[in-house]
N, C-alpha and C. Protein backbone atom coordinates (compact mmCIF):
# COMPACT_ATOMS: atom_id res chain seq x y z
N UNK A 1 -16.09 2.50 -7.00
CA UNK A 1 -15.24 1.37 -6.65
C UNK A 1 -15.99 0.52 -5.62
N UNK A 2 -16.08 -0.94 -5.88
CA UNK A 2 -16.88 -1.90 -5.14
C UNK A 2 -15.68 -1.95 -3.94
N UNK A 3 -15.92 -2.88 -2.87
CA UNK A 3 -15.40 -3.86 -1.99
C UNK A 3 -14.76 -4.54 -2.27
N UNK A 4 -15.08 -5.14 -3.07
CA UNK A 4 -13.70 -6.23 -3.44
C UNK A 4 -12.86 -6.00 -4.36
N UNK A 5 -12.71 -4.35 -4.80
CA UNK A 5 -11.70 -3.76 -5.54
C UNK A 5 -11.25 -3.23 -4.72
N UNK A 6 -11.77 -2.85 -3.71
CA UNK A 6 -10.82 -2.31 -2.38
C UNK A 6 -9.85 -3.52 -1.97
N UNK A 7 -10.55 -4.10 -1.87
CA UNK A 7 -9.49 -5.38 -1.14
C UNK A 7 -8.49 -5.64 -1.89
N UNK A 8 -8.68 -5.69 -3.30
CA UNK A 8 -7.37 -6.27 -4.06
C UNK A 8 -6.90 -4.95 -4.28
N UNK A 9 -6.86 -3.94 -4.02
CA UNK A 9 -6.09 -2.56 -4.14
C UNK A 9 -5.30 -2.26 -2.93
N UNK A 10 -6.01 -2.67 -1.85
CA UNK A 10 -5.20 -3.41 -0.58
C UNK A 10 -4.29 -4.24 -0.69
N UNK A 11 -4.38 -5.19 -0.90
CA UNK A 11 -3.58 -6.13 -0.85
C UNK A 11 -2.19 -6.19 -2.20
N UNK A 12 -2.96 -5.64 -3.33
CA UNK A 12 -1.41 -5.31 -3.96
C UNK A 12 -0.32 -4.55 -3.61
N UNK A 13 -0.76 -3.30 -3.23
CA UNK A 13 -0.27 -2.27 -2.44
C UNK A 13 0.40 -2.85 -1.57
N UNK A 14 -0.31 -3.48 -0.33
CA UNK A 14 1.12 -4.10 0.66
C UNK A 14 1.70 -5.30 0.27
N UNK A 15 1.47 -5.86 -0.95
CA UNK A 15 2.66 -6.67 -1.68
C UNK A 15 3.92 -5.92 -2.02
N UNK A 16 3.31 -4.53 -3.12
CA UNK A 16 4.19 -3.89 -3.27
C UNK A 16 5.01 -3.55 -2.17
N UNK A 17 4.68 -3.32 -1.07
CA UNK A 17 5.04 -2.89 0.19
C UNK A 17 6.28 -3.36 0.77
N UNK A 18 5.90 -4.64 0.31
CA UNK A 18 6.72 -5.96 1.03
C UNK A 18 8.04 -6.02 0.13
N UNK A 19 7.53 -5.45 -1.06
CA UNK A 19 8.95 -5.74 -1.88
C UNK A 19 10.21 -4.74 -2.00
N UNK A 20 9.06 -3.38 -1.57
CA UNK A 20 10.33 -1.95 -1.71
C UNK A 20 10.90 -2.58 -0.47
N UNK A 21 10.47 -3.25 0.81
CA UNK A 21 11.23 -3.27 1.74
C UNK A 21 12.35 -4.13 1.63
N UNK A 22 12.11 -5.31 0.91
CA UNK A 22 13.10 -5.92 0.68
C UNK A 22 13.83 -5.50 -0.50
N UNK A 23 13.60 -4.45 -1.26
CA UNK A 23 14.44 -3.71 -2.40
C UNK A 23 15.35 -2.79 -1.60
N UNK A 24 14.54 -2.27 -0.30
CA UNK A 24 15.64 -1.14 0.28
C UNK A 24 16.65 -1.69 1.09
N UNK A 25 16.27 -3.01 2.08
CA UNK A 25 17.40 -3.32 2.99
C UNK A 25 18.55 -3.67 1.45
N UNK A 26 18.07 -4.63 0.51
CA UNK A 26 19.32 -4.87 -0.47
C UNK A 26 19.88 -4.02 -0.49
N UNK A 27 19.24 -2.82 -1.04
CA UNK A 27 20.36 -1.30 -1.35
C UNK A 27 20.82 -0.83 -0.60
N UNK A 28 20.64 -0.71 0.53
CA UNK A 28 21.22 -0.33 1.67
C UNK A 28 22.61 -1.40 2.16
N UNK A 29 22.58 -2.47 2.01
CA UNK A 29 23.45 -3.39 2.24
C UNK A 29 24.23 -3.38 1.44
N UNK A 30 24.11 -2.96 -0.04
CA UNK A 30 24.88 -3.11 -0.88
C UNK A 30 25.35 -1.58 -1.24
N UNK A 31 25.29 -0.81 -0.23
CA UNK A 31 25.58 0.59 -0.21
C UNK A 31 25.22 1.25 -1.39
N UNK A 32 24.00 1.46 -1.94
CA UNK A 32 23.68 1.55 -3.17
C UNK A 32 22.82 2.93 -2.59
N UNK A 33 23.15 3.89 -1.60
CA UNK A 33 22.08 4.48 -0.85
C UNK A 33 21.30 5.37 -2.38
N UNK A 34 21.45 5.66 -3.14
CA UNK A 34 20.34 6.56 -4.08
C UNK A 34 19.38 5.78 -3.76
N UNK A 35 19.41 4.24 -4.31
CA UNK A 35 18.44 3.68 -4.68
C UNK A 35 17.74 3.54 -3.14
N UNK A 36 17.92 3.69 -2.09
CA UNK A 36 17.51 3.36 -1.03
C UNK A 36 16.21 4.71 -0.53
N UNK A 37 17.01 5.89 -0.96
CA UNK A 37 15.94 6.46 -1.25
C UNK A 37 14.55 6.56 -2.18
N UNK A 38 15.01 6.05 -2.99
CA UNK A 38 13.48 5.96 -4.40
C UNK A 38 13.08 4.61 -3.66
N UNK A 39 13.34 3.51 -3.38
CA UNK A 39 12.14 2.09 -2.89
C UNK A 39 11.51 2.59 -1.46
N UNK A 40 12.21 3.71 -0.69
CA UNK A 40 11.53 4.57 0.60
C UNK A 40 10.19 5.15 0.34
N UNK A 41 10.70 6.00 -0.89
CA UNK A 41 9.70 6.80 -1.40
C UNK A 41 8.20 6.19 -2.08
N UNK A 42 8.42 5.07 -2.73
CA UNK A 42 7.92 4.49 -3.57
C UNK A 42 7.04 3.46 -2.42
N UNK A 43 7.47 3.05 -1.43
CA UNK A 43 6.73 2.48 -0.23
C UNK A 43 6.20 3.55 0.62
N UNK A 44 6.56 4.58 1.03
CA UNK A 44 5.35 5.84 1.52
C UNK A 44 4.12 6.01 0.91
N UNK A 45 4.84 6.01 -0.47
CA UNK A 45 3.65 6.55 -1.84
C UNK A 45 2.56 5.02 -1.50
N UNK A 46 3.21 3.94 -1.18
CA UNK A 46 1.83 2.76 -1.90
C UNK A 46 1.53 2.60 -0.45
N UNK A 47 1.98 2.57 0.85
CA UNK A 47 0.90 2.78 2.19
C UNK A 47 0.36 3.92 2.34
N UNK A 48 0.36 4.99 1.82
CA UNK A 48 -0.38 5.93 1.93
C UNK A 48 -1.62 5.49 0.77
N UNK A 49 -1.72 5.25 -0.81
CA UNK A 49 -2.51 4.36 -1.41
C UNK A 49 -3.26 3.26 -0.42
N UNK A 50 -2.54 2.46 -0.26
CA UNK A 50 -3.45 1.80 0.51
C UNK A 50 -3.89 1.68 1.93
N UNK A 51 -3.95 3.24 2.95
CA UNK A 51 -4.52 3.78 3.71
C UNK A 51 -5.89 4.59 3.19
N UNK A 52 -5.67 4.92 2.04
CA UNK A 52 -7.02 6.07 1.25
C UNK A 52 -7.61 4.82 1.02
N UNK A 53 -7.40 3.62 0.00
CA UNK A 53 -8.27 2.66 -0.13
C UNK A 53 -9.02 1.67 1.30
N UNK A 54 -8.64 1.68 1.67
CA UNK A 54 -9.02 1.39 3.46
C UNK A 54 -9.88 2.64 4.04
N UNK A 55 -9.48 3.65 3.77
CA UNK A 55 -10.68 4.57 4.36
C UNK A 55 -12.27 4.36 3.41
N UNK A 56 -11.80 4.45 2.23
CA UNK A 56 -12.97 4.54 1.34
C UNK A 56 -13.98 2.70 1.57
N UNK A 57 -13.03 1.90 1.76
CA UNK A 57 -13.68 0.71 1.68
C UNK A 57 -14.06 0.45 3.31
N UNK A 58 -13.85 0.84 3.89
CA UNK A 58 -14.66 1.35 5.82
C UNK A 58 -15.93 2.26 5.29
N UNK A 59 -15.98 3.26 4.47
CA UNK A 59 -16.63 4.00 4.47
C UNK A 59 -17.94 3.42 3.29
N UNK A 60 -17.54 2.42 2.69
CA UNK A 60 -18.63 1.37 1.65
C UNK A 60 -19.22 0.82 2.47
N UNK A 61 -18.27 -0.21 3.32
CA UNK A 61 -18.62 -1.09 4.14
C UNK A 61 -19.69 -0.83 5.55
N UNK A 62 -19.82 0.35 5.85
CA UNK A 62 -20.62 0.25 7.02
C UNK A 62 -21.64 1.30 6.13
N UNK A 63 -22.04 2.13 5.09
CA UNK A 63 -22.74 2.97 4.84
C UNK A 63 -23.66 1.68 4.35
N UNK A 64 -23.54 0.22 3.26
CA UNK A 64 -24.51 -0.69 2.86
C UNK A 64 -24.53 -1.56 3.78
N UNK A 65 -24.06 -1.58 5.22
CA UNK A 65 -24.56 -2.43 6.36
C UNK A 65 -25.99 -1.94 6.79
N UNK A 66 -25.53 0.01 6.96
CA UNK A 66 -26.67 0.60 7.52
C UNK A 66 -27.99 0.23 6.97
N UNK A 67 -28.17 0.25 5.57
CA UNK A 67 -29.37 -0.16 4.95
C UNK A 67 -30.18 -1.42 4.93
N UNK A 68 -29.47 -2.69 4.89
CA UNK A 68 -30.15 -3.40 5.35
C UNK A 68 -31.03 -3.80 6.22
């Protein structure tokens, strides 16, 4: 995986991010609590995704600095 598949694996991920959150306050407001649990879960699952892709793309990024 290049760099700039990191980045857009990043950045979908905390799109997704952005949306369970606004999927959970809805459910939660609309006392819908099941569902409040699965968009919880489902936003752990994609910042933890895009914490591993952030390690690996730190770990691209300074190993082809060194070489130059």
């Amino acid at each position: 995986m290049d760099k700039k598949m990191c980045w857009i694996l990043i950045f979908l991920t905390i799109a997704g991010n952005v949306v369970m959150v606004q999927w959970t306050v809805e459910a939660y407001l609309g006392r819908e609590f099941e569902q409040v649990v699965v968009y919880s879960g489902i936003g752990v699952v994609l910042a933890f995704i895009a914490l591993i892709v952030y390690i690996n793309w730190r770990k691209l990024e300074y190993s082809t600095e060194g070489h130059r």
